[in-house]
C-alpha atoms as a PDB file:
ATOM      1  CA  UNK A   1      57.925 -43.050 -46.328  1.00  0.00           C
ATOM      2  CA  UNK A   2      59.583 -44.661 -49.083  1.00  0.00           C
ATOM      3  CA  UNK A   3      58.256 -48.152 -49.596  1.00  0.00           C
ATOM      4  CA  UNK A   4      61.036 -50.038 -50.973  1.00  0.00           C
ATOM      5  CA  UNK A   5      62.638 -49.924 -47.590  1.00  0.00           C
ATOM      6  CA  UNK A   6      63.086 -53.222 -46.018  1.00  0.00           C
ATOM      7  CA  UNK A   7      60.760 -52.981 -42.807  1.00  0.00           C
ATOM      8  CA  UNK A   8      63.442 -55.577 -40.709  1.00  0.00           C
ATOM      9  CA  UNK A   9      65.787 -52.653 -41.562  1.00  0.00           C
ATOM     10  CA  UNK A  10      63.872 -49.691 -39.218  1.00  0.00           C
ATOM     11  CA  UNK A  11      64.025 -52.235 -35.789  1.00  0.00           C
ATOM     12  CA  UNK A  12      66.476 -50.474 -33.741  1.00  0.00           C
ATOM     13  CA  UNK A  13      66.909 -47.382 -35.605  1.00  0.00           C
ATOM     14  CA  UNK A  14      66.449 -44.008 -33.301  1.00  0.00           C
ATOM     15  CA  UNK A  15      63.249 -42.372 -33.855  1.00  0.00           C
ATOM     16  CA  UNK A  16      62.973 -38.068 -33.415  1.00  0.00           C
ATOM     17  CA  UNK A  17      59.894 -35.923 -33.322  1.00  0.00           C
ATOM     18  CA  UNK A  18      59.473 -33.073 -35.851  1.00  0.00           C
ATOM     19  CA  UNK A  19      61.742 -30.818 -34.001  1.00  0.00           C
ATOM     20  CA  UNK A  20      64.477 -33.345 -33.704  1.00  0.00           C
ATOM     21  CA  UNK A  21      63.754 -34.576 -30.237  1.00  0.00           C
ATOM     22  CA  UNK A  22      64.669 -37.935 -29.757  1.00  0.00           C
ATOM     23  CA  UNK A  23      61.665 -40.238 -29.018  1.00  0.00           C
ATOM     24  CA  UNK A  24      63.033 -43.578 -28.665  1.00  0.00           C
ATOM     25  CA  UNK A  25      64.052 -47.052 -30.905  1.00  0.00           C
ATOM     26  CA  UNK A  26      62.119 -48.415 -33.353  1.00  0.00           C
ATOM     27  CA  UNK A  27      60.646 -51.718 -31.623  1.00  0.00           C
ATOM     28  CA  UNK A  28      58.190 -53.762 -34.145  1.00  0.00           C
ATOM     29  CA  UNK A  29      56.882 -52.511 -37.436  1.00  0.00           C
ATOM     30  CA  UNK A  30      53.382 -53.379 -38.596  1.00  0.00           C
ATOM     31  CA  UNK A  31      52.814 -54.256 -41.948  1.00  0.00           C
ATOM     32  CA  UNK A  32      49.273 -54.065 -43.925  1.00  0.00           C
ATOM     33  CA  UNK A  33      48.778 -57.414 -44.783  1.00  0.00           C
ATOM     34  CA  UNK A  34      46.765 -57.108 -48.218  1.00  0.00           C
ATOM     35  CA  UNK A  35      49.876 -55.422 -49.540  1.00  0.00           C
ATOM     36  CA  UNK A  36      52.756 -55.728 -47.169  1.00  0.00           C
ATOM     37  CA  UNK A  37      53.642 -52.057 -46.922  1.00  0.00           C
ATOM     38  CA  UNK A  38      55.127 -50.778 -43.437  1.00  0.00           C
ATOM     39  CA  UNK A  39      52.242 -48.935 -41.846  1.00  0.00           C
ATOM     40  CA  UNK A  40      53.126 -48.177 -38.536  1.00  0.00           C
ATOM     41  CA  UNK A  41      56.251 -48.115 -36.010  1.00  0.00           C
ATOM     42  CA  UNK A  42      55.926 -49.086 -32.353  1.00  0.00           C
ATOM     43  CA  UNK A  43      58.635 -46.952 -30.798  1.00  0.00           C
ATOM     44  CA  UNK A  44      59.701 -48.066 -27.045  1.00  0.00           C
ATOM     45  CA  UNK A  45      60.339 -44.421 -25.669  1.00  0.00           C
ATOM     46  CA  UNK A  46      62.108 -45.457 -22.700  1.00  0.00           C
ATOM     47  CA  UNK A  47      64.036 -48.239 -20.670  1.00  0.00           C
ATOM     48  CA  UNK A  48      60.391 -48.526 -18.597  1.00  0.00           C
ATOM     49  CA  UNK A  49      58.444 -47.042 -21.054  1.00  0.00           C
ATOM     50  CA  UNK A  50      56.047 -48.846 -23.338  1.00  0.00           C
ATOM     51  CA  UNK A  51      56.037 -48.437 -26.923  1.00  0.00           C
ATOM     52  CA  UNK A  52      54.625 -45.590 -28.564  1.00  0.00           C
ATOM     53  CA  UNK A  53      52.906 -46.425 -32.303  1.00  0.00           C
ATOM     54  CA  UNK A  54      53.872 -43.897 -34.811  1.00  0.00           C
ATOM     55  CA  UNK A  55      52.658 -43.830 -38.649  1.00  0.00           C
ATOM     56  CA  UNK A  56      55.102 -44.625 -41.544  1.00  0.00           C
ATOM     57  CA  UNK A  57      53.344 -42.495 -43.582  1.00  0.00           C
ATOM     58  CA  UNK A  58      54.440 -39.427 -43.882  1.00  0.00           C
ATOM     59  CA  UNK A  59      57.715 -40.104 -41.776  1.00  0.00           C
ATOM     60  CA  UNK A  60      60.412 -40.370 -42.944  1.00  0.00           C
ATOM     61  CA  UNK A  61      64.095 -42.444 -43.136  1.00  0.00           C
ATOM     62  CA  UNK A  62      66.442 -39.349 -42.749  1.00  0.00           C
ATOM     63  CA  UNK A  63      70.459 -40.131 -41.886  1.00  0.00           C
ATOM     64  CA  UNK A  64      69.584 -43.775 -40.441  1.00  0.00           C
ATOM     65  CA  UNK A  65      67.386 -42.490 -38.738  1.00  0.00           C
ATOM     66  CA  UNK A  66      63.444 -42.132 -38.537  1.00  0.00           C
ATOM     67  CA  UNK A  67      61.821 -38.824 -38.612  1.00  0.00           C
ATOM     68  CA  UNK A  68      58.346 -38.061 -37.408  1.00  0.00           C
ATOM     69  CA  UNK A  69      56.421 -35.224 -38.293  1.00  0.00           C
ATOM     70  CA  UNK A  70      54.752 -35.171 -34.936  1.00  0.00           C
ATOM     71  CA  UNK A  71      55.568 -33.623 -31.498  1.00  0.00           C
ATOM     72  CA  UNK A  72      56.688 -35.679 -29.087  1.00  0.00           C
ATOM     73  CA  UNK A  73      53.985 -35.097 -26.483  1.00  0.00           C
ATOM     74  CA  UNK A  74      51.514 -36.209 -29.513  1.00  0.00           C
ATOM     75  CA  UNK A  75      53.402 -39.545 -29.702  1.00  0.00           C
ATOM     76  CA  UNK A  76      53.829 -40.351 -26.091  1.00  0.00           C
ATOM     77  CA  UNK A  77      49.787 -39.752 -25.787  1.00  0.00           C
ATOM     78  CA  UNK A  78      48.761 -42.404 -28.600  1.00  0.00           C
ATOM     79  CA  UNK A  79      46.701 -45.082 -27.979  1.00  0.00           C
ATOM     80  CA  UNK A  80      48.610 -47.575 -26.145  1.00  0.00           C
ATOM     81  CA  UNK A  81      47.424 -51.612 -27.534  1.00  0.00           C
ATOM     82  CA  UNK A  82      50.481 -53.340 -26.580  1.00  0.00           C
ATOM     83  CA  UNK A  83      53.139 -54.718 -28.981  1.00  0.00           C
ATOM     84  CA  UNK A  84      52.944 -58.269 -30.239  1.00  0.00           C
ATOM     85  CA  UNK A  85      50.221 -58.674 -32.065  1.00  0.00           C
ATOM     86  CA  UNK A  86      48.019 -57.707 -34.837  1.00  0.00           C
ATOM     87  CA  UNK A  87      46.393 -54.034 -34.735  1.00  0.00           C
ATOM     88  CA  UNK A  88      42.587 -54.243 -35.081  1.00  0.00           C
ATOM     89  CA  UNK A  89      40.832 -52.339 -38.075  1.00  0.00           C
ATOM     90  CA  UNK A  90      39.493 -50.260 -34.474  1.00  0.00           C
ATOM     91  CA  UNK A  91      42.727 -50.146 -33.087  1.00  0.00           C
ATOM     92  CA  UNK A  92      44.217 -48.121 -36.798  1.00  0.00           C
ATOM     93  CA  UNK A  93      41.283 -46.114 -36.990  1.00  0.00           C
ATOM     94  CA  UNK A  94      41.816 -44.683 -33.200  1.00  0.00           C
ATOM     95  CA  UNK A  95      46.008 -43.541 -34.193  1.00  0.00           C
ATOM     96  CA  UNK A  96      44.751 -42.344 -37.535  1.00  0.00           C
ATOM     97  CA  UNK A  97      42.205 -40.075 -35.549  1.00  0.00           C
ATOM     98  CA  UNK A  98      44.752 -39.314 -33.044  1.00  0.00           C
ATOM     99  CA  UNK A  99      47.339 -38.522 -35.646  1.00  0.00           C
ATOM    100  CA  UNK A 100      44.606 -36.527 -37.467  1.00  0.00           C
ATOM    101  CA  UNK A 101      45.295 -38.330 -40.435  1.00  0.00           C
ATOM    102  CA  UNK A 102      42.609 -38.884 -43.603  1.00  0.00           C
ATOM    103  CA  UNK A 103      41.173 -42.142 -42.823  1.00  0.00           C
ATOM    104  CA  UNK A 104      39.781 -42.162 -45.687  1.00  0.00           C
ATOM    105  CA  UNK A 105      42.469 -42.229 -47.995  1.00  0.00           C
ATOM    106  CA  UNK A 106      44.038 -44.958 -46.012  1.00  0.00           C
ATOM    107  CA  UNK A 107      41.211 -47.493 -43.943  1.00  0.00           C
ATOM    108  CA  UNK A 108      41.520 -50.557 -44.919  1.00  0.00           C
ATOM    109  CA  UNK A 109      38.620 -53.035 -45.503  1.00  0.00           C
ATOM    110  CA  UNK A 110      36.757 -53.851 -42.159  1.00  0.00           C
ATOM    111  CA  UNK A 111      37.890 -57.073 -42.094  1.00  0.00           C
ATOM    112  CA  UNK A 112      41.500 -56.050 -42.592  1.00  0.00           C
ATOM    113  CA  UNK A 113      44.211 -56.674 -40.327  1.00  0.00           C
ATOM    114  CA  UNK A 114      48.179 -55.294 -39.549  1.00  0.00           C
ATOM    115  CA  UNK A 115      50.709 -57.637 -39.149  1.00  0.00           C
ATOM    116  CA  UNK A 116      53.799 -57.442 -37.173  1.00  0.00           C
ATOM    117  CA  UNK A 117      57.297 -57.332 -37.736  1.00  0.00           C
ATOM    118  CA  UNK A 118      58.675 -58.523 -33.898  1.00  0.00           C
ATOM    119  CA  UNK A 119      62.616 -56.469 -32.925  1.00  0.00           C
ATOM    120  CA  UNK A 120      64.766 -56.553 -30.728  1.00  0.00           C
ATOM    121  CA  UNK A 121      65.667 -52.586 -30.874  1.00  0.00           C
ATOM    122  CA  UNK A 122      66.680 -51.409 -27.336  1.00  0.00           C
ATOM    123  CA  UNK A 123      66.680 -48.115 -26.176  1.00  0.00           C
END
């Protein structure tokens, strides 16, 4: 995703899956805090739902609106730690393994936390 994007910008933007479903609202975004880049999206997929977390990277900010390369039923199945507060070094590595992403290229230190960007996006 492109990084110069203002993070505060994405809460309450419509999120869609890879084939242009529509998943929900962007709710928080999570920011790395050694560098401050968006990292991940918690996307509330429903008026009773709970929030879905979704990967910045390689979505992208299409039209207003946030597109993830992922099927829906992939997203509605992801680890589910709440919203509100940091995401645990354990907590990234589980959605990077259930994302099938290279952890590699993007774990963090072990120490290393994600920070939260609290929105008010609705459904």
């Amino acid at each position: 995703m492109q990084t110069d994007i203002d993070p505060r910008s994405l809460i309450g933007r419509k999120a869609f899956d890879r084939d242009g479903t529509k998943i929900g609202t962007v709710d928080e975004v999570y920011l790395d805090d050694a560098t401050g880049v968006p990292e991940w999206a918690a996307i509330r997929t429903g008026l009773f739902s709970r929030d879905a977390f979704v990967p910045l990277e390689p979505s992208e900010l299409v039209e207003g609106t946030l597109r993830i390369p992922f099927e829906r039923a992939l997203i509605k199945d992801a680890p589910d730690f709440g919203v509100g507060r940091h995401l645990s070094p354990e907590q990234e590595l589980q959605l990077y393994h259930h994302y099938g992403l290279d952890v590699a290229a993007s774990s963090p230190p072990p120490d290393h936390d994600f920070g939260r960007i609290a929105g008010t996006g609705e459904s």
